[in-house]
N, C-alpha and C. Protein backbone atom coordinates (compact mmCIF):
# COMPACT_ATOMS: atom_id res chain seq x y z
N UNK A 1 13.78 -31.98 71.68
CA UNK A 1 15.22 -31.93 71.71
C UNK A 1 15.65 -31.24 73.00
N UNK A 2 16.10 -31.78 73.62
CA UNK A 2 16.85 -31.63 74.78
C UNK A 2 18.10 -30.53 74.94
N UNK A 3 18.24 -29.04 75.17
CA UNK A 3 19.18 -28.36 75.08
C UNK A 3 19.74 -28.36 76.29
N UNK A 4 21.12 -28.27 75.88
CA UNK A 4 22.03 -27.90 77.62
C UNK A 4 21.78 -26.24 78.25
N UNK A 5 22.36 -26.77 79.03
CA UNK A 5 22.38 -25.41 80.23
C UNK A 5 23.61 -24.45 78.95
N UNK A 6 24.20 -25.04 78.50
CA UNK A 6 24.97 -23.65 77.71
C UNK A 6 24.30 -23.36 76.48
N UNK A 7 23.38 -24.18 75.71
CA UNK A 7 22.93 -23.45 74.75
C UNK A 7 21.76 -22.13 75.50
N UNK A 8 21.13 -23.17 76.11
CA UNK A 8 19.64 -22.07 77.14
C UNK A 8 20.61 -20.71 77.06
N UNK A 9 22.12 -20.83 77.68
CA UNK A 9 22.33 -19.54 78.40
C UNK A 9 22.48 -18.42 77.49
N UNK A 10 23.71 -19.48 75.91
CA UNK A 10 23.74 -18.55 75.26
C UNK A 10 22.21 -17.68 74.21
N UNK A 11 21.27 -18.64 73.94
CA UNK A 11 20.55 -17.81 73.58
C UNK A 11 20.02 -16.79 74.37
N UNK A 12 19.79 -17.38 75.80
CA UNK A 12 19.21 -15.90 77.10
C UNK A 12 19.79 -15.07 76.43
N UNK A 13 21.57 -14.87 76.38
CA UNK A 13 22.22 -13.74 76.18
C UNK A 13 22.05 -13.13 75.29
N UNK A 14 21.73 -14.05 73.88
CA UNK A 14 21.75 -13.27 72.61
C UNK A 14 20.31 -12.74 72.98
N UNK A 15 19.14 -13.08 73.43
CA UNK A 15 18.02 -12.14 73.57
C UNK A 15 18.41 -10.89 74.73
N UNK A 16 19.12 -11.11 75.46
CA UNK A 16 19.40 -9.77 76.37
C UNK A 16 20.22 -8.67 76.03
N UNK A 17 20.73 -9.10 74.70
CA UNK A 17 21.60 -7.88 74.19
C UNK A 17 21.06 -7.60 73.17
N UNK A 18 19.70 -7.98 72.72
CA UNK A 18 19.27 -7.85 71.71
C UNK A 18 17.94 -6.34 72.11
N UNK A 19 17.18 -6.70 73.44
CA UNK A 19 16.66 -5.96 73.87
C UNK A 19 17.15 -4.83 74.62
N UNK A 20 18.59 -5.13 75.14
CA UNK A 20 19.81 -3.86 75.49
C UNK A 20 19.56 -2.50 74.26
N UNK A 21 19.96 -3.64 73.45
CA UNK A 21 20.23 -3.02 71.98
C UNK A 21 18.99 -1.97 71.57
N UNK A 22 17.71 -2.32 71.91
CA UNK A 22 16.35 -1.72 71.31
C UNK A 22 16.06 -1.03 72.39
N UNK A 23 16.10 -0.94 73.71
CA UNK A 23 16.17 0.07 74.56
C UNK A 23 17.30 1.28 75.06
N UNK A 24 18.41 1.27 74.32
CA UNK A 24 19.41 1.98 73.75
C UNK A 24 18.96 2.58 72.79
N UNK A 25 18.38 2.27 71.51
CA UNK A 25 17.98 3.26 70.77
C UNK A 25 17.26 4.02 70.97
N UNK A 26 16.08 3.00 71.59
CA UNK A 26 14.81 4.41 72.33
C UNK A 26 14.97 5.66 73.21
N UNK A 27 16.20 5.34 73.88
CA UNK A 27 16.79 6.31 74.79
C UNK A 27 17.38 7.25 73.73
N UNK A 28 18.17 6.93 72.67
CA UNK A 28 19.06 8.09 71.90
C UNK A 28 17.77 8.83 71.18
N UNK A 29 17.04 8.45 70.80
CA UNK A 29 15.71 8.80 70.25
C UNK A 29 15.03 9.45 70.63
N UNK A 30 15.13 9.61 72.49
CA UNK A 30 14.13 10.32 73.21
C UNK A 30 15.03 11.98 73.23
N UNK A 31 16.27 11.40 73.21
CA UNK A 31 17.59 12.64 73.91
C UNK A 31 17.59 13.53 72.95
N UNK A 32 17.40 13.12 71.33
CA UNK A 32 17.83 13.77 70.23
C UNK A 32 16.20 14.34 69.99
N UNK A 33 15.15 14.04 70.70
CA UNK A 33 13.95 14.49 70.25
C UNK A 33 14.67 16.50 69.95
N UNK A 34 13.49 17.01 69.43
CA UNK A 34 13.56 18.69 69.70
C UNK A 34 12.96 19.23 71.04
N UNK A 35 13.38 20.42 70.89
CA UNK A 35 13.20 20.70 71.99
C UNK A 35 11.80 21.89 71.61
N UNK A 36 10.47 21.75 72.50
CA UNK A 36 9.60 22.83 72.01
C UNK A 36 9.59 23.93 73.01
N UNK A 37 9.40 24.82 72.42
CA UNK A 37 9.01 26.20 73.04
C UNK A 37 10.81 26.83 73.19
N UNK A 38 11.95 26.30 72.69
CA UNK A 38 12.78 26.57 73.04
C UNK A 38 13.37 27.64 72.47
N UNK A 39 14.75 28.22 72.51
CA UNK A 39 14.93 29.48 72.16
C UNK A 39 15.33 29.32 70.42
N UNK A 40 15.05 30.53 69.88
CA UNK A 40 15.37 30.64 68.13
C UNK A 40 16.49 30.68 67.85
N UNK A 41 17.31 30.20 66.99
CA UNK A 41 18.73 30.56 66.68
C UNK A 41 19.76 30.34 67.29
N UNK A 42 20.62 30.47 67.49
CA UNK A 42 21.87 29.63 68.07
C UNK A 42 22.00 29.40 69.46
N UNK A 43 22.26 28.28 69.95
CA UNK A 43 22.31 27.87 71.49
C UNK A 43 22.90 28.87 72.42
N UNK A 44 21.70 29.69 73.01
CA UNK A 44 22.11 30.68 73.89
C UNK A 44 23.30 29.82 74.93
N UNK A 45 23.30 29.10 75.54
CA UNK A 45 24.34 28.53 76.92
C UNK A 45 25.70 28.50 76.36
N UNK A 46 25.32 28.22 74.81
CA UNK A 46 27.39 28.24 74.19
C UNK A 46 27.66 29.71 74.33
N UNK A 47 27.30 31.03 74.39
CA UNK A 47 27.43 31.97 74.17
C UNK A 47 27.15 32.80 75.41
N UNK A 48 26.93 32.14 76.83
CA UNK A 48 26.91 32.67 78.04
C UNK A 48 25.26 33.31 78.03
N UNK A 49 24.41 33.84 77.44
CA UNK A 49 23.55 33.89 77.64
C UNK A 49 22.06 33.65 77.40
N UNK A 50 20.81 33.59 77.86
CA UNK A 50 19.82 33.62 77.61
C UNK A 50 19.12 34.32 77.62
N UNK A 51 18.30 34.50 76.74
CA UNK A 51 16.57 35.31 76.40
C UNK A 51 16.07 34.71 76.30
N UNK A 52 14.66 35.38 77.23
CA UNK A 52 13.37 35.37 77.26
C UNK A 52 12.23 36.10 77.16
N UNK A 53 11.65 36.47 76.29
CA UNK A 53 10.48 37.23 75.85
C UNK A 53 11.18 38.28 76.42
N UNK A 54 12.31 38.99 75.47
CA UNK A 54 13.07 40.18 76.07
C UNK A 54 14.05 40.66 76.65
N UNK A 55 14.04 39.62 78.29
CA UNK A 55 14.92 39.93 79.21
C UNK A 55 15.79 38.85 79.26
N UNK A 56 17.32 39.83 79.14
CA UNK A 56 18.45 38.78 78.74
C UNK A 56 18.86 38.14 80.25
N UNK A 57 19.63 36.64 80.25
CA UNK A 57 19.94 36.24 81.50
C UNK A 57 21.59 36.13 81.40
N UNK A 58 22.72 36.41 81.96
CA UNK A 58 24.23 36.29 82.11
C UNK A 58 23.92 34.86 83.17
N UNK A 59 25.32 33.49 82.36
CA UNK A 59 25.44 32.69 83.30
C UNK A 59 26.37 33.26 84.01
């Protein structure tokens, strides 16, 4: 069966937004990973500062 140049294109498209789609998630997936070795208890940077094994840092 013989397809036109507009079916070819629209399926290209539906596969290119389909793999948009699955490399978009992998990205939100990577961003939302945890974070290791990081600090305990509430996000030092909302609160102007950081500790480290002790010594506090002022942004």
């Amino acid at each position: 069966m013989n397809k036109t140049l507009i079916e070819k294109n629209k399926e290209n498209a539906k596969k290119a937004l389909a793999e948009a789609k699955e490399r978009k998630k992998k990205e939100i997936a990577v961003l939302r990973a945890k974070e290791k070795n990081g600090p305990k208890g509430l996000e030092p940077t909302r609160y102007g500062d950081w500790e480290r094994k002790g010594i506090t840092y002022d942004f």
